[in-house]
N, C-alpha and C. Protein backbone atom coordinates (compact mmCIF):
# COMPACT_ATOMS: atom_id res chain seq x y z
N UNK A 1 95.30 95.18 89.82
CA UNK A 1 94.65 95.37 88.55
C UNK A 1 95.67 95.13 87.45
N UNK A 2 95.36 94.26 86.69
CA UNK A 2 96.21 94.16 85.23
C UNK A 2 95.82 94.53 83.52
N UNK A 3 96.30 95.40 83.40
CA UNK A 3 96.51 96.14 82.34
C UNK A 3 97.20 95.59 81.09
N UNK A 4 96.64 95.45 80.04
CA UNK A 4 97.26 95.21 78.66
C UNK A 4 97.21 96.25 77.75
N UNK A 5 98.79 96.25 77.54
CA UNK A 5 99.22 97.16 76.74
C UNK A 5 99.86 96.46 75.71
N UNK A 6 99.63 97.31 74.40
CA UNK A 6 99.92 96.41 73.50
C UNK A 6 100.46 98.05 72.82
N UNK A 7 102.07 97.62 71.47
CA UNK A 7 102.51 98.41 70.85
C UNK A 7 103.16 98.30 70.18
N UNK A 8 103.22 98.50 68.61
CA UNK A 8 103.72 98.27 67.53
C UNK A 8 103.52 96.29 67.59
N UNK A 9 104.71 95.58 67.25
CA UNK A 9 104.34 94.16 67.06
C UNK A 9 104.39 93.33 68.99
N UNK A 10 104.63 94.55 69.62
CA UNK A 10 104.63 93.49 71.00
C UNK A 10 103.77 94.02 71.82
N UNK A 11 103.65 93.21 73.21
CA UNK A 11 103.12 93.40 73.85
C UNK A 11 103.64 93.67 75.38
N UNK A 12 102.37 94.06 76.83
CA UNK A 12 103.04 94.09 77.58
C UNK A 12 101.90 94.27 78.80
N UNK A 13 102.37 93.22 79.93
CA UNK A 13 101.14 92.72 81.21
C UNK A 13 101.70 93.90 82.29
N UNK A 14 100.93 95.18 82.85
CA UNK A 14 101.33 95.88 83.85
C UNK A 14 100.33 95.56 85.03
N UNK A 15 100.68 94.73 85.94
CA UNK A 15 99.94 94.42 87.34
C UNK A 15 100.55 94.75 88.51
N UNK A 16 99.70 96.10 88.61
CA UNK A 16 99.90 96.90 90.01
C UNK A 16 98.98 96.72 90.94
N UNK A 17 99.52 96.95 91.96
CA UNK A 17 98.97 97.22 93.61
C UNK A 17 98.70 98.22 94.09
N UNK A 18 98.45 98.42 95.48
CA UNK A 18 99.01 99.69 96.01
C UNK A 18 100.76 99.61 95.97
N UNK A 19 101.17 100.80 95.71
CA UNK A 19 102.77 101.01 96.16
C UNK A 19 103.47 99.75 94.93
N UNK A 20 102.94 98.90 94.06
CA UNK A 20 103.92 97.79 93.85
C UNK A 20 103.25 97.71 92.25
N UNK A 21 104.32 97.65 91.53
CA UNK A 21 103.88 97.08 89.96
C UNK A 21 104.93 96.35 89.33
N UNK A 22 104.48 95.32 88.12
CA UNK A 22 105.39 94.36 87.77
C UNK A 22 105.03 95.09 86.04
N UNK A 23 105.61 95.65 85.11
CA UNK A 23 105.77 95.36 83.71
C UNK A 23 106.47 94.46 83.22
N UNK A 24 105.93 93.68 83.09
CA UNK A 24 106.07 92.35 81.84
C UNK A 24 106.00 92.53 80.52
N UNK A 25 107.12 92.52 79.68
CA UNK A 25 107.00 93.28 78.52
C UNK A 25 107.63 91.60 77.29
N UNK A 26 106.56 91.55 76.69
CA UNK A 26 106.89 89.90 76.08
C UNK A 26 107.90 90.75 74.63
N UNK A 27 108.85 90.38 75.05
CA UNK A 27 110.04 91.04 74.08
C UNK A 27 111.19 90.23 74.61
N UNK A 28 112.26 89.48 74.08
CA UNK A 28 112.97 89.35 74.62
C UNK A 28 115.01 90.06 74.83
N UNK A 29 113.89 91.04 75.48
CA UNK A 29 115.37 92.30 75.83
C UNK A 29 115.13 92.88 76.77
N UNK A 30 116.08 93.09 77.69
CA UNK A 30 116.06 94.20 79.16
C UNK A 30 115.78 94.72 78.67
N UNK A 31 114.63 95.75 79.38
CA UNK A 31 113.75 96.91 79.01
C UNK A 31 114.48 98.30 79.74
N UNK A 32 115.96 98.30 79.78
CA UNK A 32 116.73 99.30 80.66
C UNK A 32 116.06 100.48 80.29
N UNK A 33 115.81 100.74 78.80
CA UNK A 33 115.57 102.24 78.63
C UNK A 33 114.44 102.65 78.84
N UNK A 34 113.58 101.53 79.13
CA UNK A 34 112.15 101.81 79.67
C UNK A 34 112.29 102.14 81.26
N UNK A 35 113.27 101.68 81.72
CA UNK A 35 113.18 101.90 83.51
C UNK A 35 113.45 103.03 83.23
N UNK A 36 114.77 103.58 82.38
CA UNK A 36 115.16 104.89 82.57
C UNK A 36 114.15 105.91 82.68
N UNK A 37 113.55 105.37 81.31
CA UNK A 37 112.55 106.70 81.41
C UNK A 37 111.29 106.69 82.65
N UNK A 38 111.09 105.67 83.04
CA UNK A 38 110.16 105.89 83.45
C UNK A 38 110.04 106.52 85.23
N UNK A 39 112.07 106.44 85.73
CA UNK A 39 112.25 107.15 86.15
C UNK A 39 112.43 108.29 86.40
N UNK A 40 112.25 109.05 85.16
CA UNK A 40 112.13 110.35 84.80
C UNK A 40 111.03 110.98 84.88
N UNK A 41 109.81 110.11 85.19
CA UNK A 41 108.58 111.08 86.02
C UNK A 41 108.95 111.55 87.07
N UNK A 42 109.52 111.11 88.36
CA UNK A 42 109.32 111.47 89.72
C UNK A 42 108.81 110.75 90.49
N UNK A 43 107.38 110.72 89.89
CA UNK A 43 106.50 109.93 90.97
C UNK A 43 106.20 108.54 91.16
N UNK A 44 108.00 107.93 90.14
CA UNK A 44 107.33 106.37 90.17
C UNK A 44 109.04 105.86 90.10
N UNK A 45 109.33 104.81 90.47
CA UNK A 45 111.20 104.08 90.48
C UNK A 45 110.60 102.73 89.97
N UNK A 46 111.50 102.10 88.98
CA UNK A 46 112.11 101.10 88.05
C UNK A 46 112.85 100.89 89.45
N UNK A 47 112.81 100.13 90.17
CA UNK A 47 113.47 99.11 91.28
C UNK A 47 114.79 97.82 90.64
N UNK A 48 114.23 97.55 89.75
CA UNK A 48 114.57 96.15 89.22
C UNK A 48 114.05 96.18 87.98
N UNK A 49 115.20 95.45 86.80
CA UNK A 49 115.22 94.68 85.43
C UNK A 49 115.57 93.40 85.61
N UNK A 50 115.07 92.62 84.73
CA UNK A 50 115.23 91.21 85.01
C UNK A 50 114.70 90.48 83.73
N UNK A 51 114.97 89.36 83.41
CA UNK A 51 114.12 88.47 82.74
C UNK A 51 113.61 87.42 83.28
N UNK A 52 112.20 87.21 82.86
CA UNK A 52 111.39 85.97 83.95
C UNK A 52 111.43 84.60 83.29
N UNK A 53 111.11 84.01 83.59
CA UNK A 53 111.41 82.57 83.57
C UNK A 53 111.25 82.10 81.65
N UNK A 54 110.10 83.06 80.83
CA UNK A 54 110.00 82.94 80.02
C UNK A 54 111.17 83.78 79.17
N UNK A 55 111.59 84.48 79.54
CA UNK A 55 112.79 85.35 78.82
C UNK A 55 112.16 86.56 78.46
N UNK A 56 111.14 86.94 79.59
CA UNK A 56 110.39 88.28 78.59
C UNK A 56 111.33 89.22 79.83
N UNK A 57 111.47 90.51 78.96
CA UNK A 57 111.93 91.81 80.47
C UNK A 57 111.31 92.03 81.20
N UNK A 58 111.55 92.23 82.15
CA UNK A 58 110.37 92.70 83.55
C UNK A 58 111.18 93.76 83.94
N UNK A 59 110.13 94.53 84.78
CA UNK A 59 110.44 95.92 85.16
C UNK A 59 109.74 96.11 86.93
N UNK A 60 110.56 96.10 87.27
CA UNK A 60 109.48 95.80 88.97
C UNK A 60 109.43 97.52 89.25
N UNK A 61 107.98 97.73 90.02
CA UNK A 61 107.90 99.60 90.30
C UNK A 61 107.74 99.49 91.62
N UNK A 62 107.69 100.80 91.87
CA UNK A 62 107.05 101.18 93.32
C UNK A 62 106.85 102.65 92.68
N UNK A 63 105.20 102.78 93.51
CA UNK A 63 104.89 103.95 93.15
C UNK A 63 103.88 104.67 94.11
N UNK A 64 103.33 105.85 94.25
CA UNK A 64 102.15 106.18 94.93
C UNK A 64 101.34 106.53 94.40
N UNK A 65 100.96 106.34 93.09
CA UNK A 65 99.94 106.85 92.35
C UNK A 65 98.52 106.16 91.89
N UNK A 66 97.89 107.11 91.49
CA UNK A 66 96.64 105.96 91.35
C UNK A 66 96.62 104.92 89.98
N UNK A 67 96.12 104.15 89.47
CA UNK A 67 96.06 103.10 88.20
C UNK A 67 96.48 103.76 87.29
N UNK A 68 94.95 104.96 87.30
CA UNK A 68 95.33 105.64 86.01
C UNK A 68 96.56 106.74 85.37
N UNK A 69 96.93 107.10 86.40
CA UNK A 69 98.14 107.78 86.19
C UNK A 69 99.66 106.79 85.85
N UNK A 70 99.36 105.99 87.04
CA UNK A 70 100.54 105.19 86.65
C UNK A 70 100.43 104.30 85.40
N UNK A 71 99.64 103.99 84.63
CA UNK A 71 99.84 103.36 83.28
C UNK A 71 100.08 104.63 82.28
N UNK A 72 99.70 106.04 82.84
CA UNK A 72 99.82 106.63 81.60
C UNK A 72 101.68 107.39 81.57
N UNK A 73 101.80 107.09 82.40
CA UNK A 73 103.52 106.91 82.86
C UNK A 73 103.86 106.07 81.74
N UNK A 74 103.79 104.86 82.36
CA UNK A 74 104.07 103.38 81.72
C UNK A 74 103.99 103.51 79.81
N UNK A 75 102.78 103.46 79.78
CA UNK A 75 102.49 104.15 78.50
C UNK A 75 103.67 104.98 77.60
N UNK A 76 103.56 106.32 78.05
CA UNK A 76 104.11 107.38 77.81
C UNK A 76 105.96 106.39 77.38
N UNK A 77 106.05 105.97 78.63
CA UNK A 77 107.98 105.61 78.43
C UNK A 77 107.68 104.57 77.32
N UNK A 78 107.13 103.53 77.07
CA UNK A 78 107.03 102.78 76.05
C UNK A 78 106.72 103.47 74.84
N UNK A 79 106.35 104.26 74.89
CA UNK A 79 105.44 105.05 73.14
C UNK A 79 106.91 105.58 73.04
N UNK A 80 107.77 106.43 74.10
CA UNK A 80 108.79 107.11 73.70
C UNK A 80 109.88 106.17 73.22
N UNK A 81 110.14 105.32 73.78
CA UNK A 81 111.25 104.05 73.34
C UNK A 81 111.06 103.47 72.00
N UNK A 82 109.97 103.19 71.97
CA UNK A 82 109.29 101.90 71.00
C UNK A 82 108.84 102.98 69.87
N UNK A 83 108.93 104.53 70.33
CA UNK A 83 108.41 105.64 68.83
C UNK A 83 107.37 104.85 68.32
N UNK A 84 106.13 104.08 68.94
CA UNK A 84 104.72 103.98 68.11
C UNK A 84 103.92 103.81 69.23
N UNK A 85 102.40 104.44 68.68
CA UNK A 85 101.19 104.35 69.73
C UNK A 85 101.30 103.06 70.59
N UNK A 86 100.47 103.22 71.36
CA UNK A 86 100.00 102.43 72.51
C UNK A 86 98.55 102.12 72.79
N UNK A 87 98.02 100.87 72.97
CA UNK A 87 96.45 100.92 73.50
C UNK A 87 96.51 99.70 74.46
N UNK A 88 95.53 100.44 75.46
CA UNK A 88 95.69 100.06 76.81
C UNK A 88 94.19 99.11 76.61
N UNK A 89 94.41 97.90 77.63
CA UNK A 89 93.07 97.00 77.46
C UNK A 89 93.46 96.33 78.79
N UNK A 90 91.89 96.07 79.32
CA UNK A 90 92.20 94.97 80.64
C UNK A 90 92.79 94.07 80.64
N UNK A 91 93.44 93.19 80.71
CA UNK A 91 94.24 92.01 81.16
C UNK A 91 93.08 91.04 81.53
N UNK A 92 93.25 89.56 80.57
CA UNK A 92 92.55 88.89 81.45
C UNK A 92 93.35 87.93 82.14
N UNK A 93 92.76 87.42 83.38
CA UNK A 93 93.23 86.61 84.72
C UNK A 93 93.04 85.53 84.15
């Protein structure tokens, strides 16, 4: 399932699995302090930072949680970094 999140002037594609998620965050900067935090739930690991072919940060997860919890993770570490709201929208394919 892919998730669009959008906040302050950027944006950002979260497509999870079971156990597996990719944040794609169209910014071009390692999103380190976003892994950080978002290792600071517990119930979810920042595996990997990277930039993808376009130069946006990526954030690879592993998690056991269901959609909705895990975007409001996701969420949550971006609103705290980025200090402005967040709104979540389907992703289109």
């Amino acid at each position: 399932m892919k998730k669009e999140i959008t906040f302050g002037a950027y944006s950002a594609i979260l497509n999870a699995s079971a156990e597996r998620a990719m944040l794609t965050i169209k910014h071009k900067r390692l999103p380190l302090k976003i892994a950080d935090k978002i290792n600071e739930a517990g119930d979810i690991i920042a595996t990997e930072v990277f930039f993808d072919d376009d130069k946006n940060g990526c954030v690879r997860i592993t998690h056991d949680l269901p959609m909705g919890e895990l975007t409001d993770i996701v969420c949550n570490a971006i609103s705290a970094i980025y200090d402005t709201d967040v709104s979540v929208s389907n992703a289109r394919t």
